[in-house]
N, C-alpha and C. Protein backbone atom coordinates (compact mmCIF):
# COMPACT_ATOMS: atom_id res chain seq x y z
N UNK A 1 42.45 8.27 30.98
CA UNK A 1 41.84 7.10 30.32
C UNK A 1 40.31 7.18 30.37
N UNK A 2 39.66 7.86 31.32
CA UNK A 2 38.44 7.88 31.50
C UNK A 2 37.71 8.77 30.40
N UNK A 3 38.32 9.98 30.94
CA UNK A 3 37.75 10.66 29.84
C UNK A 3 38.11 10.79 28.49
N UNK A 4 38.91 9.81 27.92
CA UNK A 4 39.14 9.53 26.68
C UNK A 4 37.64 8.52 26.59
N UNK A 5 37.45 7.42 27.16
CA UNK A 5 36.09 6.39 27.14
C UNK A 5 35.09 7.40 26.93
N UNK A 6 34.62 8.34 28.03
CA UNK A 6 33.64 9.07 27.54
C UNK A 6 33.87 9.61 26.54
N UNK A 7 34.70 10.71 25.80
CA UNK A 7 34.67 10.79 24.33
C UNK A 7 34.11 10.13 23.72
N UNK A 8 34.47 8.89 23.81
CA UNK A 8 34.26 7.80 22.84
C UNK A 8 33.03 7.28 22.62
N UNK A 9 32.42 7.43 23.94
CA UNK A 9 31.25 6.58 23.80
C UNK A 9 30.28 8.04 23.48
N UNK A 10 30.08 9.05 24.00
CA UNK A 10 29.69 10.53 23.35
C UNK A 10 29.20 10.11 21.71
N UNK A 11 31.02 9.54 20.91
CA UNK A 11 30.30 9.90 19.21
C UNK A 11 29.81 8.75 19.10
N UNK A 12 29.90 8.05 19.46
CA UNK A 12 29.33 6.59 19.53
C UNK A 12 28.03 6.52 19.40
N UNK A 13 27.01 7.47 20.12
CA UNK A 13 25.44 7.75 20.39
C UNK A 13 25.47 8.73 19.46
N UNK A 14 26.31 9.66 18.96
CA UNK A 14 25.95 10.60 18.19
C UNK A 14 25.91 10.14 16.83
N UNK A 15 26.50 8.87 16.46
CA UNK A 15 26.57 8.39 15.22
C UNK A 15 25.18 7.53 15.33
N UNK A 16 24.88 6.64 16.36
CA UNK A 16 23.95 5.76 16.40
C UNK A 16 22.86 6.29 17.05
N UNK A 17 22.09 6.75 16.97
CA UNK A 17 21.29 7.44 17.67
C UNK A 17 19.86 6.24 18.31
N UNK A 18 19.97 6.24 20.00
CA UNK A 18 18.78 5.50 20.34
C UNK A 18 17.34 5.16 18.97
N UNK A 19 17.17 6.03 18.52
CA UNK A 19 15.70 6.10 18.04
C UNK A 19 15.98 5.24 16.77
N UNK A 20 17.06 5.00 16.07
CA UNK A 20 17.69 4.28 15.00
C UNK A 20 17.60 2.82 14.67
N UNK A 21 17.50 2.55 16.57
CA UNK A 21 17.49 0.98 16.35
C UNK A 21 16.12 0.59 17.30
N UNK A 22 15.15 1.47 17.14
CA UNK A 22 13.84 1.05 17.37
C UNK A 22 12.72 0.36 16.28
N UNK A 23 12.73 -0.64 16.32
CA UNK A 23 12.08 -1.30 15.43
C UNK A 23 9.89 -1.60 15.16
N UNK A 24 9.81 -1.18 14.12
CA UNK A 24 8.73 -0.70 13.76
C UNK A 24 8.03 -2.01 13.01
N UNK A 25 6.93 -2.55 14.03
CA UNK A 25 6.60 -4.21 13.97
C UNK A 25 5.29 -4.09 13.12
N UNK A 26 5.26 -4.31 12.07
CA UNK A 26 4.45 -4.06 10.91
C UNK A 26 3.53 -5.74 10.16
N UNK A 27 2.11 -5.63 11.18
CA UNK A 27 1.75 -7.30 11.18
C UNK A 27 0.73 -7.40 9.70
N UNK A 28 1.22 -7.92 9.00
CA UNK A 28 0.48 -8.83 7.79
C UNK A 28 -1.37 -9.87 8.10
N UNK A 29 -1.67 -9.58 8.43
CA UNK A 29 -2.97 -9.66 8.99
C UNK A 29 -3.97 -10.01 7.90
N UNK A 30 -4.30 -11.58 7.84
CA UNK A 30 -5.40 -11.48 6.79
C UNK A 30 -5.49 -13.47 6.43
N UNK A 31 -5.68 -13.67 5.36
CA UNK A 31 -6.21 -15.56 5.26
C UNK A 31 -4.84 -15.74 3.96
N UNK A 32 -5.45 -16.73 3.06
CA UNK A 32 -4.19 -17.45 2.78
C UNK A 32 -3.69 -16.81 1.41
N UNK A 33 -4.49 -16.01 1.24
CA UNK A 33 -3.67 -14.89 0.17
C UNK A 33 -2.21 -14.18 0.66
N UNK A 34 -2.02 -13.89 2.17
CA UNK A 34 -0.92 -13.20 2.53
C UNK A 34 -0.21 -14.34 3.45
N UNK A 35 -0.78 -15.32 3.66
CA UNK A 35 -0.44 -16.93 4.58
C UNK A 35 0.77 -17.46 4.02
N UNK A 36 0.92 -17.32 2.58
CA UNK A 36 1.46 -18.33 1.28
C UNK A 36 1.19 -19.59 1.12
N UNK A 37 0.20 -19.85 0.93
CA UNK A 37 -0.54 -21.13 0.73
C UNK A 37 0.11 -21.15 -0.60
N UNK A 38 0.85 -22.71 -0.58
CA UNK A 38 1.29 -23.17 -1.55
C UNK A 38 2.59 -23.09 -2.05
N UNK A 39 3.27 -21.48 -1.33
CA UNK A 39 4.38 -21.38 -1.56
C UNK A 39 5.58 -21.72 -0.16
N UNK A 40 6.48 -21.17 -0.49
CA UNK A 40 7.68 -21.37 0.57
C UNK A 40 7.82 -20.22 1.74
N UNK A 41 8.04 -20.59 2.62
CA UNK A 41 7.75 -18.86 3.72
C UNK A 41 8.17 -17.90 3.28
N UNK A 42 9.24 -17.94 2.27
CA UNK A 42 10.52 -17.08 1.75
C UNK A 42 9.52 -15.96 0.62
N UNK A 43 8.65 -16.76 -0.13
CA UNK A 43 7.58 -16.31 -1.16
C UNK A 43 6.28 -15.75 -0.48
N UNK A 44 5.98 -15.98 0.71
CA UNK A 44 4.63 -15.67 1.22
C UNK A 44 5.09 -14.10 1.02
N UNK A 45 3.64 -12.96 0.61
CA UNK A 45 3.41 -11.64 0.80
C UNK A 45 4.60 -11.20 1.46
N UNK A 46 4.52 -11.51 3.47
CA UNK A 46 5.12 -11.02 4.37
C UNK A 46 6.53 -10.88 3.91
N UNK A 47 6.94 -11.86 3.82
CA UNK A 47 8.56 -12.05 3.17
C UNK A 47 9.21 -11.03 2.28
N UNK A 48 8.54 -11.28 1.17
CA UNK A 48 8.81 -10.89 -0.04
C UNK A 48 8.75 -8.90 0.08
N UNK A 49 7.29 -8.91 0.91
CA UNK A 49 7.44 -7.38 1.62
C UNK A 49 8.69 -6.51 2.05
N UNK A 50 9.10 -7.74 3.19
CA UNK A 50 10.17 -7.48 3.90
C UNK A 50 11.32 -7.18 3.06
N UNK A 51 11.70 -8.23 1.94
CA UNK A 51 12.40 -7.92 1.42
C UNK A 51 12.56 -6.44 0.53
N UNK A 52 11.75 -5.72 0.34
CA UNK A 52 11.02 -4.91 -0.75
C UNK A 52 11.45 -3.66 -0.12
N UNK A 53 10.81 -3.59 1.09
CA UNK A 53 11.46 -2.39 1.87
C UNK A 53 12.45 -2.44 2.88
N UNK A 54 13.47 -3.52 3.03
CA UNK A 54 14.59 -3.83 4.10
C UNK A 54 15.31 -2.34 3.71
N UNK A 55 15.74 -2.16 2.02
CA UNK A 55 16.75 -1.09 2.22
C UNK A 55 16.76 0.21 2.73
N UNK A 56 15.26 0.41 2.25
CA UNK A 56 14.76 1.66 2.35
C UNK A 56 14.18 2.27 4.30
N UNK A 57 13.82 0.74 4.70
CA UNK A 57 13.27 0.92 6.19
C UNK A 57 13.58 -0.06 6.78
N UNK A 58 14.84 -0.14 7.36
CA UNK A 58 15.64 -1.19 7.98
C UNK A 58 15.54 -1.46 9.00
N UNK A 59 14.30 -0.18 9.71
CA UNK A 59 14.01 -0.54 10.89
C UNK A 59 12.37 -1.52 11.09
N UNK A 60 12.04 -1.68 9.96
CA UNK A 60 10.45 -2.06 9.76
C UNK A 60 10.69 -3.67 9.82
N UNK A 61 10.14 -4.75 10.57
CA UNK A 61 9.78 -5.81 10.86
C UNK A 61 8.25 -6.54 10.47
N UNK A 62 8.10 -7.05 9.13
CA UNK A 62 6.93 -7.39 8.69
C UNK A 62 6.82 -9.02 9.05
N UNK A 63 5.46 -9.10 9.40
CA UNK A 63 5.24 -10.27 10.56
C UNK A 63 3.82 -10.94 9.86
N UNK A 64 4.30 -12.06 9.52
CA UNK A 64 2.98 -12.60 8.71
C UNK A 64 2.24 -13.25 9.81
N UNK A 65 1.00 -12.85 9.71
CA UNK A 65 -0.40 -13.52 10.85
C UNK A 65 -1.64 -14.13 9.73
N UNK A 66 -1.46 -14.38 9.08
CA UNK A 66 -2.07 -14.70 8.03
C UNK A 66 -2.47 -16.41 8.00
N UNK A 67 -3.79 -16.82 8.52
CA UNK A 67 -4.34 -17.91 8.39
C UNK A 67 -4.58 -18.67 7.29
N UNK A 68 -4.95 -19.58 6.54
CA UNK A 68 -5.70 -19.75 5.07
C UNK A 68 -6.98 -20.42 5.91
N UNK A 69 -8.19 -19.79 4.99
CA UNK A 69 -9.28 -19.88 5.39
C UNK A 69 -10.43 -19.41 5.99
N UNK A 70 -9.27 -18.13 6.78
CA UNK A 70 -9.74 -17.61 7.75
C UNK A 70 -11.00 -16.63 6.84
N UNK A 71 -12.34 -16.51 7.23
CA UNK A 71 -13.50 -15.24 6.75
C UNK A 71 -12.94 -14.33 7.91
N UNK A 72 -13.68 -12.93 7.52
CA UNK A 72 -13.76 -11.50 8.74
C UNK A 72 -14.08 -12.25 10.11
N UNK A 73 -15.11 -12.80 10.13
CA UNK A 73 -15.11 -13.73 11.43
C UNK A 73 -14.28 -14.08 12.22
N UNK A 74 -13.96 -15.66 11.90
CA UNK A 74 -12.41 -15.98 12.24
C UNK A 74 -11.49 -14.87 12.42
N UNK A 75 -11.05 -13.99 11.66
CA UNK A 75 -10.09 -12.82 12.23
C UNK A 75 -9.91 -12.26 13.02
N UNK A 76 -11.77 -11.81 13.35
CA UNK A 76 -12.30 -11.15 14.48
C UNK A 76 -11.75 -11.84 16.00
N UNK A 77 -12.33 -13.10 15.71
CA UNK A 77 -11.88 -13.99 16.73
C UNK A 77 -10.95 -14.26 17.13
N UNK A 78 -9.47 -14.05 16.59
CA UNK A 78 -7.97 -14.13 16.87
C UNK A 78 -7.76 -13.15 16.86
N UNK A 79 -8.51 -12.23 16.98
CA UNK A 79 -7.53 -10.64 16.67
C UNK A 79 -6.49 -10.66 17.80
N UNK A 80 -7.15 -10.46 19.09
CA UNK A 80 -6.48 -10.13 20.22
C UNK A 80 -5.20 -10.80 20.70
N UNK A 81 -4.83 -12.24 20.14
CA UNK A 81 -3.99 -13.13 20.28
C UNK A 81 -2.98 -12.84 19.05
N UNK A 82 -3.51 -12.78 17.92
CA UNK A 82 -2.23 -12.64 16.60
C UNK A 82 -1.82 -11.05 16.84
N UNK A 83 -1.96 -9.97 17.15
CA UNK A 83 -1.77 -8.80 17.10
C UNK A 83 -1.27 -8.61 18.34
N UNK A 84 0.33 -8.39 18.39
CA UNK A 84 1.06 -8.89 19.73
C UNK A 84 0.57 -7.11 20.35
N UNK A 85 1.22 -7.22 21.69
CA UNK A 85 0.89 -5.70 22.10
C UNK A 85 1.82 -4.73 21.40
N UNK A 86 3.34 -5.24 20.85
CA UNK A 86 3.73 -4.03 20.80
C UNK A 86 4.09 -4.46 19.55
N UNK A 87 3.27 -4.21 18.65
CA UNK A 87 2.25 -3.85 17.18
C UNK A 87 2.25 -2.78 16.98
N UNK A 88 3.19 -2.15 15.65
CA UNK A 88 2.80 -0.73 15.53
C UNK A 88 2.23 -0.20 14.05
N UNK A 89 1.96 -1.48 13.58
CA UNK A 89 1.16 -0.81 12.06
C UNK A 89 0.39 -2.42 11.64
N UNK A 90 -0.39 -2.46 10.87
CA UNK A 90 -1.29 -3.55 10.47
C UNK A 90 -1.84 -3.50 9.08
N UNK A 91 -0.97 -4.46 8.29
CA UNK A 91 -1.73 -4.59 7.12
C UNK A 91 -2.88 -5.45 7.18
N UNK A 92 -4.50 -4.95 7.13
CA UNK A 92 -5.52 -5.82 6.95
C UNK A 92 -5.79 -6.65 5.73
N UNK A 93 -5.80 -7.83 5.58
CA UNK A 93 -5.85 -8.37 4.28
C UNK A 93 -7.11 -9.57 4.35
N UNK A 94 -8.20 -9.07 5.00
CA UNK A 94 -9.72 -10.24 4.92
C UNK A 94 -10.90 -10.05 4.39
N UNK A 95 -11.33 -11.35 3.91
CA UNK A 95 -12.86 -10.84 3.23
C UNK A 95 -12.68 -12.03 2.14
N UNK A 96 -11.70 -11.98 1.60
CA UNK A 96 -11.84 -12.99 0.41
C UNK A 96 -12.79 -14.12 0.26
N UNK A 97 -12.42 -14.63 1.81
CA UNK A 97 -13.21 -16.24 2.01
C UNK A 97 -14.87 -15.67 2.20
N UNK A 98 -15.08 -14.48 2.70
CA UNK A 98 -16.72 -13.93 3.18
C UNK A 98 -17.47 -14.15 1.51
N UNK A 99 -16.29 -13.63 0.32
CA UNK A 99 -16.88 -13.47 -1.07
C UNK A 99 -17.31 -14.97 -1.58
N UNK A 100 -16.11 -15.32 -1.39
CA UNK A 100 -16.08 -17.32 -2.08
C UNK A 100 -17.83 -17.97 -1.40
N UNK A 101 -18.09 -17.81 -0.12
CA UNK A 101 -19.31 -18.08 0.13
C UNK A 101 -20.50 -17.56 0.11
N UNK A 102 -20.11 -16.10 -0.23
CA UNK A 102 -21.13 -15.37 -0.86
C UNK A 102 -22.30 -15.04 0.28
N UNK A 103 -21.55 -14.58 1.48
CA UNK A 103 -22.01 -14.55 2.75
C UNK A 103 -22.00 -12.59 2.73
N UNK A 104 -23.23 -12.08 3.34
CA UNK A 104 -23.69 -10.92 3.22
C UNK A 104 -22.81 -9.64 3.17
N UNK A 105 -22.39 -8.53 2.23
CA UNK A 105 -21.44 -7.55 2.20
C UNK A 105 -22.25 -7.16 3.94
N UNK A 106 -22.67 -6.87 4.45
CA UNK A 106 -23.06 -6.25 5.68
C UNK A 106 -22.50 -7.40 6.94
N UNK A 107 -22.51 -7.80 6.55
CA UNK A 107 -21.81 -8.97 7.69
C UNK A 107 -20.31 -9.47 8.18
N UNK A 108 -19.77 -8.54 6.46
CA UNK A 108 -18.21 -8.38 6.55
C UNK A 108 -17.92 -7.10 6.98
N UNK A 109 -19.00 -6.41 6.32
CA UNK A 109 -18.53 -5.05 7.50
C UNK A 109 -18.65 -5.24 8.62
N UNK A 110 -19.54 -5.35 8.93
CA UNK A 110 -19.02 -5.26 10.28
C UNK A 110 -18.49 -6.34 11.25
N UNK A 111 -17.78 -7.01 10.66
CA UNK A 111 -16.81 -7.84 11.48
C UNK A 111 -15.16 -7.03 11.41
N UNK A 112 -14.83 -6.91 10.05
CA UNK A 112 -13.92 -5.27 9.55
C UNK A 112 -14.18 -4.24 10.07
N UNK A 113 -15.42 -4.05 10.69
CA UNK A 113 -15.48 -2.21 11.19
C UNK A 113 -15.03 -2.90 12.88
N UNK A 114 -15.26 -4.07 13.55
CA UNK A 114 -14.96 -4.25 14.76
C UNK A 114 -13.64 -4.63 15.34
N UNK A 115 -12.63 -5.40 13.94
CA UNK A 115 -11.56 -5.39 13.56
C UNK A 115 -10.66 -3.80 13.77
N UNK A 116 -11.37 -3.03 12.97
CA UNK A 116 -10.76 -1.56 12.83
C UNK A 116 -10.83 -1.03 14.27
N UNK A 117 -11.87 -1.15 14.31
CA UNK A 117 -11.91 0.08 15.82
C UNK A 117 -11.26 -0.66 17.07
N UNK A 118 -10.96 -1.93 17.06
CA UNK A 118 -9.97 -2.34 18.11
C UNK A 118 -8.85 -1.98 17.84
N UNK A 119 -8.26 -1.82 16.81
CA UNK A 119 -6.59 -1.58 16.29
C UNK A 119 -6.48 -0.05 16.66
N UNK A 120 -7.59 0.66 16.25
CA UNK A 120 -7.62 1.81 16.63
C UNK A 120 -7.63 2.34 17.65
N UNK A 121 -8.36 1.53 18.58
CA UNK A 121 -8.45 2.04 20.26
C UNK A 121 -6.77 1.41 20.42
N UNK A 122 -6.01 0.85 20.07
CA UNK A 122 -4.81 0.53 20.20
C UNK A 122 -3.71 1.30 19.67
N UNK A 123 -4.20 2.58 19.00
CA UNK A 123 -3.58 3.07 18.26
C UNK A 123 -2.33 2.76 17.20
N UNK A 124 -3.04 1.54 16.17
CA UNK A 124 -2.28 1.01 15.40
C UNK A 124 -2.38 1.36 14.23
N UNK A 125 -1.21 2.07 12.91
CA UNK A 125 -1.50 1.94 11.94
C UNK A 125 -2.10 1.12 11.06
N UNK A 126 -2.76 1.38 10.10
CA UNK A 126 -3.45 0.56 9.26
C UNK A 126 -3.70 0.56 7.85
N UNK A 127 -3.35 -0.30 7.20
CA UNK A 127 -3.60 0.03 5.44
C UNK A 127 -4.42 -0.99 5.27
N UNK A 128 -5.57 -1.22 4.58
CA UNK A 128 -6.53 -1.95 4.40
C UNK A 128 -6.60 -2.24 3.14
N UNK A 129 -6.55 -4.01 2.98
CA UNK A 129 -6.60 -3.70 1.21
C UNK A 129 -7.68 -4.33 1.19
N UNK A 130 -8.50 -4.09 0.04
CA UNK A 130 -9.82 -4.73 -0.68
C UNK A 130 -9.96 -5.84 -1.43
N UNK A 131 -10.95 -6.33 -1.73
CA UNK A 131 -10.83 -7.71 -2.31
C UNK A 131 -12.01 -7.49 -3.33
N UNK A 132 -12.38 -7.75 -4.72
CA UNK A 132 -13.24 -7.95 -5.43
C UNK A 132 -14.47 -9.38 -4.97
N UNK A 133 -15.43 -9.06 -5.52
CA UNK A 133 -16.45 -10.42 -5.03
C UNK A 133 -16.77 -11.48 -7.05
N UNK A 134 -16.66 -12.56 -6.75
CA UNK A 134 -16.99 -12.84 -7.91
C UNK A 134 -17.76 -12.87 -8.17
N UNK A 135 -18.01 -12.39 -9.70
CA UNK A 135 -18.98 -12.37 -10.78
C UNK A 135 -20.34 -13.18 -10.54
N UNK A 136 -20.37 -14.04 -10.24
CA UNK A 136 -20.94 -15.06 -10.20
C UNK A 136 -22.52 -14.57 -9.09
N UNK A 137 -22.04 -14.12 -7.96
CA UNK A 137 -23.53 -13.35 -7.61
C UNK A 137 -24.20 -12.50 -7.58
N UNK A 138 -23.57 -12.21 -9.19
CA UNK A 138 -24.44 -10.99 -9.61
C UNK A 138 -24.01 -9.84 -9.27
N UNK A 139 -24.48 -8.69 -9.93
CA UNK A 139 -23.81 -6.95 -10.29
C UNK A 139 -24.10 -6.53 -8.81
N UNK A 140 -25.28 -6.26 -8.43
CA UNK A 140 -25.62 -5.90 -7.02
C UNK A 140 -24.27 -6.26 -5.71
N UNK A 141 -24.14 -7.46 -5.59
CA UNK A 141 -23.56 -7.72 -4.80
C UNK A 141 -22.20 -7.69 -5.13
N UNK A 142 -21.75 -7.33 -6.09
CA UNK A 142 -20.07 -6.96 -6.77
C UNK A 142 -20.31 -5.61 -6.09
N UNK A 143 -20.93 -5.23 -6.44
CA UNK A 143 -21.18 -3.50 -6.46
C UNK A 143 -21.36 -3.06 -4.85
N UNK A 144 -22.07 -3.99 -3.37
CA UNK A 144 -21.91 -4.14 -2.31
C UNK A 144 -20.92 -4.30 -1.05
N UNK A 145 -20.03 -5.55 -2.17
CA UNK A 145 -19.28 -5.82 -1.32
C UNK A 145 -17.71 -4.84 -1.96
N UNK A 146 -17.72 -4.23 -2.98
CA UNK A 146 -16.14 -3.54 -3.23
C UNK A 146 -16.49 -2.59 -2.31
N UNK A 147 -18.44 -1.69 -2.13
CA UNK A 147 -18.20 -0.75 -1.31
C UNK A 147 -18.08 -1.03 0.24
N UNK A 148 -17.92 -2.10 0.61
CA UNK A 148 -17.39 -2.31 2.14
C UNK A 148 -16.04 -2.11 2.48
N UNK A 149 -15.33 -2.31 1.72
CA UNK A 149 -13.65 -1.39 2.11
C UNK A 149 -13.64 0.32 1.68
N UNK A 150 -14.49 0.60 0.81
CA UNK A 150 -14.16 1.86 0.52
C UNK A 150 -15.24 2.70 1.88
N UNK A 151 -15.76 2.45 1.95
CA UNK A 151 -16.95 2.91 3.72
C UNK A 151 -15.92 2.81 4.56
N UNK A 152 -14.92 1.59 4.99
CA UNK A 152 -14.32 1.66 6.16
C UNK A 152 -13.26 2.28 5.83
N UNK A 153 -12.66 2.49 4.92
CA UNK A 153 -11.34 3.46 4.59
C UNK A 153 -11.97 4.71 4.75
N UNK A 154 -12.81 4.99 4.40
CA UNK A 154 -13.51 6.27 4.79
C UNK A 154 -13.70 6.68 6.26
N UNK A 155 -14.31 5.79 6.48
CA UNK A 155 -14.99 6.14 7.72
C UNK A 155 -13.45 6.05 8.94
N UNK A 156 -12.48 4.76 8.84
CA UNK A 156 -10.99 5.22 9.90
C UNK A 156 -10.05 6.40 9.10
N UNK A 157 -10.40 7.10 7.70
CA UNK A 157 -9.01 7.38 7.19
C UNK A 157 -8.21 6.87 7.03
N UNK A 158 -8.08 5.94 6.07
CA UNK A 158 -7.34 4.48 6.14
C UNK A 158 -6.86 4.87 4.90
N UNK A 159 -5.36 4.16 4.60
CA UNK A 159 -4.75 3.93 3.53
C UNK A 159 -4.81 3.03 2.52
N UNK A 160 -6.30 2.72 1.59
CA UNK A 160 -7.02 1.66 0.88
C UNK A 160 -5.92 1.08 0.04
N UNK A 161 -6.02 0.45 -0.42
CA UNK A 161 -5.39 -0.74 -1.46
C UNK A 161 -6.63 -1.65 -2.43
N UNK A 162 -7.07 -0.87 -3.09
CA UNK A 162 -8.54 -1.23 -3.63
C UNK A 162 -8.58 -2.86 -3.69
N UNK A 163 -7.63 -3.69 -4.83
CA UNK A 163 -7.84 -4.80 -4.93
C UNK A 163 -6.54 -5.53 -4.63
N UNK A 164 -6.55 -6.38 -3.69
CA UNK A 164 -5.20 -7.12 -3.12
C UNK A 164 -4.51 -7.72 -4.05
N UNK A 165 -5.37 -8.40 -5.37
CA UNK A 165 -5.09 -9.79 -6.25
C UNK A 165 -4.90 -8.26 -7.73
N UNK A 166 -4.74 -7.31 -7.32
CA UNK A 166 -4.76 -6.55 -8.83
C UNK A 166 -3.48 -6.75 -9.44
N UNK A 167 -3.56 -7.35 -10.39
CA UNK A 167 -2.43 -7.75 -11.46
C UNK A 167 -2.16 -9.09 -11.68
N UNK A 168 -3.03 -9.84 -10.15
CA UNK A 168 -2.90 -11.42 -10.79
C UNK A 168 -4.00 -11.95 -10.85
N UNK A 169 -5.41 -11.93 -10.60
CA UNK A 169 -6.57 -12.56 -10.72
C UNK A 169 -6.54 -12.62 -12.44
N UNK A 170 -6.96 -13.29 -12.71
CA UNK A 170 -7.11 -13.42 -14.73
C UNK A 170 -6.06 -13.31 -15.23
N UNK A 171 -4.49 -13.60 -14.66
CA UNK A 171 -3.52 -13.01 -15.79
C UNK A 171 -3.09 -14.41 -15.56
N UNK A 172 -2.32 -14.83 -16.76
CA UNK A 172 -1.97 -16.10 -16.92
C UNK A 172 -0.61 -16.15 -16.24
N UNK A 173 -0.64 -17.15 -15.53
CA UNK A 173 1.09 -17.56 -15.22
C UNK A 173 1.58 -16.80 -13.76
N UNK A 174 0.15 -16.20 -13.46
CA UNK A 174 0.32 -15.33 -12.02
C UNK A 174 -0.46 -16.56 -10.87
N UNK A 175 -1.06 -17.46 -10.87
CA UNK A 175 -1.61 -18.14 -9.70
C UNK A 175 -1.15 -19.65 -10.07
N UNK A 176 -1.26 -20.27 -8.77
CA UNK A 176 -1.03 -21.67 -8.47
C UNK A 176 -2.59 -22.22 -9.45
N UNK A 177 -2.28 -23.59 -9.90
CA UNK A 177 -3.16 -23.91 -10.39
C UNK A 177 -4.55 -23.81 -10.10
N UNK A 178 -4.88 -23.93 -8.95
CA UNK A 178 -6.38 -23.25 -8.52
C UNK A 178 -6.99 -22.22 -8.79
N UNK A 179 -6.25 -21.48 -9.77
CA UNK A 179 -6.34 -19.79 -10.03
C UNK A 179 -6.56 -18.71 -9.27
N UNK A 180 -6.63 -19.20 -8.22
CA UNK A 180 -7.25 -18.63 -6.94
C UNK A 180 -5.97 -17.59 -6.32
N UNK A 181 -4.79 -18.39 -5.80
CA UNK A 181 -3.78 -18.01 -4.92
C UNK A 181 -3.29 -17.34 -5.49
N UNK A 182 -2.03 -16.21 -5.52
CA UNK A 182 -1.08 -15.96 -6.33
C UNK A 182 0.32 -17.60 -6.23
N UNK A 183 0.98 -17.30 -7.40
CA UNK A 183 2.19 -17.84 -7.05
C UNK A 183 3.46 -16.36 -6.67
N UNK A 184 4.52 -17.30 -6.76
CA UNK A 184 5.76 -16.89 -6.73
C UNK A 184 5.93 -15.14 -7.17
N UNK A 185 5.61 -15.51 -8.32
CA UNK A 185 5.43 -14.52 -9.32
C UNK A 185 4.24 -13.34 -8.95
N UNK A 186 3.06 -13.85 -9.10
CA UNK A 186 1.72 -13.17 -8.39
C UNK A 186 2.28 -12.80 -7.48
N UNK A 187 3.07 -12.71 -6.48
CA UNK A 187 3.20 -12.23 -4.69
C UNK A 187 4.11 -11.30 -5.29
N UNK A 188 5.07 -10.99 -6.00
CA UNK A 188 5.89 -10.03 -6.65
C UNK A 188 5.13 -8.95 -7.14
N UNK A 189 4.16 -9.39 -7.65
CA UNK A 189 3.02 -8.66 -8.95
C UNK A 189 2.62 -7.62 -7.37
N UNK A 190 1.96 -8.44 -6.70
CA UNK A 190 1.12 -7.30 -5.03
C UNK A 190 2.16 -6.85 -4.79
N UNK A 191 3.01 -7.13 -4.53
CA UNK A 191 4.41 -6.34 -3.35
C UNK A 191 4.75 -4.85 -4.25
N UNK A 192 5.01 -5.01 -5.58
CA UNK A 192 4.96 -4.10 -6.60
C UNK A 192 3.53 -3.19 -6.52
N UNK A 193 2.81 -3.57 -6.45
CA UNK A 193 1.40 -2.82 -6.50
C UNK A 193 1.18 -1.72 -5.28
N UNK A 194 1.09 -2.92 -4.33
CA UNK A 194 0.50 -2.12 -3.19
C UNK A 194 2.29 -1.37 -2.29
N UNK A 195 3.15 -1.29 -2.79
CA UNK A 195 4.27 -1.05 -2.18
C UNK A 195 4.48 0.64 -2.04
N UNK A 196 3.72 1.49 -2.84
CA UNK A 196 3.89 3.24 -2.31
C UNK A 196 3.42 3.52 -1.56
N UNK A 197 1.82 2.32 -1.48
CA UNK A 197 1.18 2.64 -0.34
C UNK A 197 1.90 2.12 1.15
N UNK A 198 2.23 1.16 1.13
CA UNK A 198 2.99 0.91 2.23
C UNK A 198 4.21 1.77 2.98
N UNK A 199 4.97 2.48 1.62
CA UNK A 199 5.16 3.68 2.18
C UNK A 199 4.92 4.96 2.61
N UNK A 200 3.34 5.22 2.18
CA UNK A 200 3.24 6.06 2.36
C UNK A 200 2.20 5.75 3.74
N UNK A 201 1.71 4.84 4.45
CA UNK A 201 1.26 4.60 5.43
C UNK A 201 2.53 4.56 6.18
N UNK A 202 4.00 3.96 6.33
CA UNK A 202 5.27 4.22 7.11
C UNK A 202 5.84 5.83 6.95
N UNK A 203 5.46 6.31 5.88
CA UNK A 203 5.65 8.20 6.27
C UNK A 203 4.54 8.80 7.14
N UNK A 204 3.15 8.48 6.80
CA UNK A 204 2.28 9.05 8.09
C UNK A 204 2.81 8.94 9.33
N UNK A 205 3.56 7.56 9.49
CA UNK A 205 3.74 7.37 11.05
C UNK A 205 4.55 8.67 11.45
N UNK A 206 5.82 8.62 10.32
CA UNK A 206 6.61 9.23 10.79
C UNK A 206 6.68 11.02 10.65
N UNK A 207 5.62 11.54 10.24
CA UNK A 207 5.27 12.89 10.27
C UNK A 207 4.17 13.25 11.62
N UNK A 208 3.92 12.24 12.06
CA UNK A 208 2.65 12.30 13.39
C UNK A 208 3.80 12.64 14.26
């Protein structure tokens, strides 16, 4: 009888293998673009993520930390508390609110470059997405602040995501009336967008 149990439990590990059901905690990190301001938890970014790659990476756990409101600042300042210890990849999603006030491209860097290099001394993956600055203060500072994500993707080797809102900023029927947020729809539009990259930041892990 015994060694019939061991048999058993033998294919048992050989079918299920320890490393199978280790789960890969993948934190949503950023203000109320990935928060779901406005929508239902089910619709926020994180969710809808989750849903996007459950089939494909069933071991991946996407974890929304996502404030509304929050500038690079504020982020900075919760980093250490929203980013549990055993964190193993980080979508960065801040800056938006730094643009809306039109507060210095150099001042978001480096609240983002101090952001980065803590995740990094933590050895956490990272995909960083970008945010456009509006029109409104002028070419210079459009032209300033897009190059502050492309410097820090550079400078960690980071997996960029140029513009977070690409496919719903200006398109009709993609944001909550404020034009600002995505809706329902808009959070489908990103999950679709930025979603090869997300895999292809979950294959780096897994070729390291």
């Amino acid at each position: 009888m015994r060694s019939i149990l061991i048999v058993s439990l033998f294919f048992l590990f050989q079918t299920f293998p320890a490393s199978a059901t280790s789960i890969y905690k993948l934190v949503v990190f950023g203000d109320s673009l990935v928060a779901g301001y406005g929508l239902a938890e089910s619709e926020a970014f994180p969710s809808r993520l989750g849903d996007a790659i459950r089939d494909k990476y069933p071991h991946v756990e996407v974890i929304n930390a996502g404030v509304s409101g929050d500038t690079s600042a504020a982020g900075l300042a919760r980093l250490e508390w929203s980013i549990a210890e055993d964190t193993n990849g980080v979508i960065l999603e801040l800056g938006a609110n730094d643009a809306l006030r039109g507060l210095a491209p150099g001042v978001t860097f480096n609240n983002l470059d101090q952001i980065l290099q803590k995740l990094k001394q933590r050895n956490i993956d990272i995909l960083i997405a970008g945010m456009l600055a509006p029109p409104n203060f002028g070419p210079e500072y459009t032209k300033e602040y897009l190059e502050v994500f492309q410097r820090l993707a550079l400078k960690y080797n980071l997996v960029l995501y140029p513009f977070f809102l690409d496919g719903v900023t200006g398109v009709k029927g993609m944001t909550l009336n404020d034009r600002l947020h995505p809706n329902a729809q808009g959070v489908d539009i990103i999950v679709t967008g930025i979603l090869p990259l997300v895999e292809q930041l979950l294959t780096r892990k897994q070729q390291n």
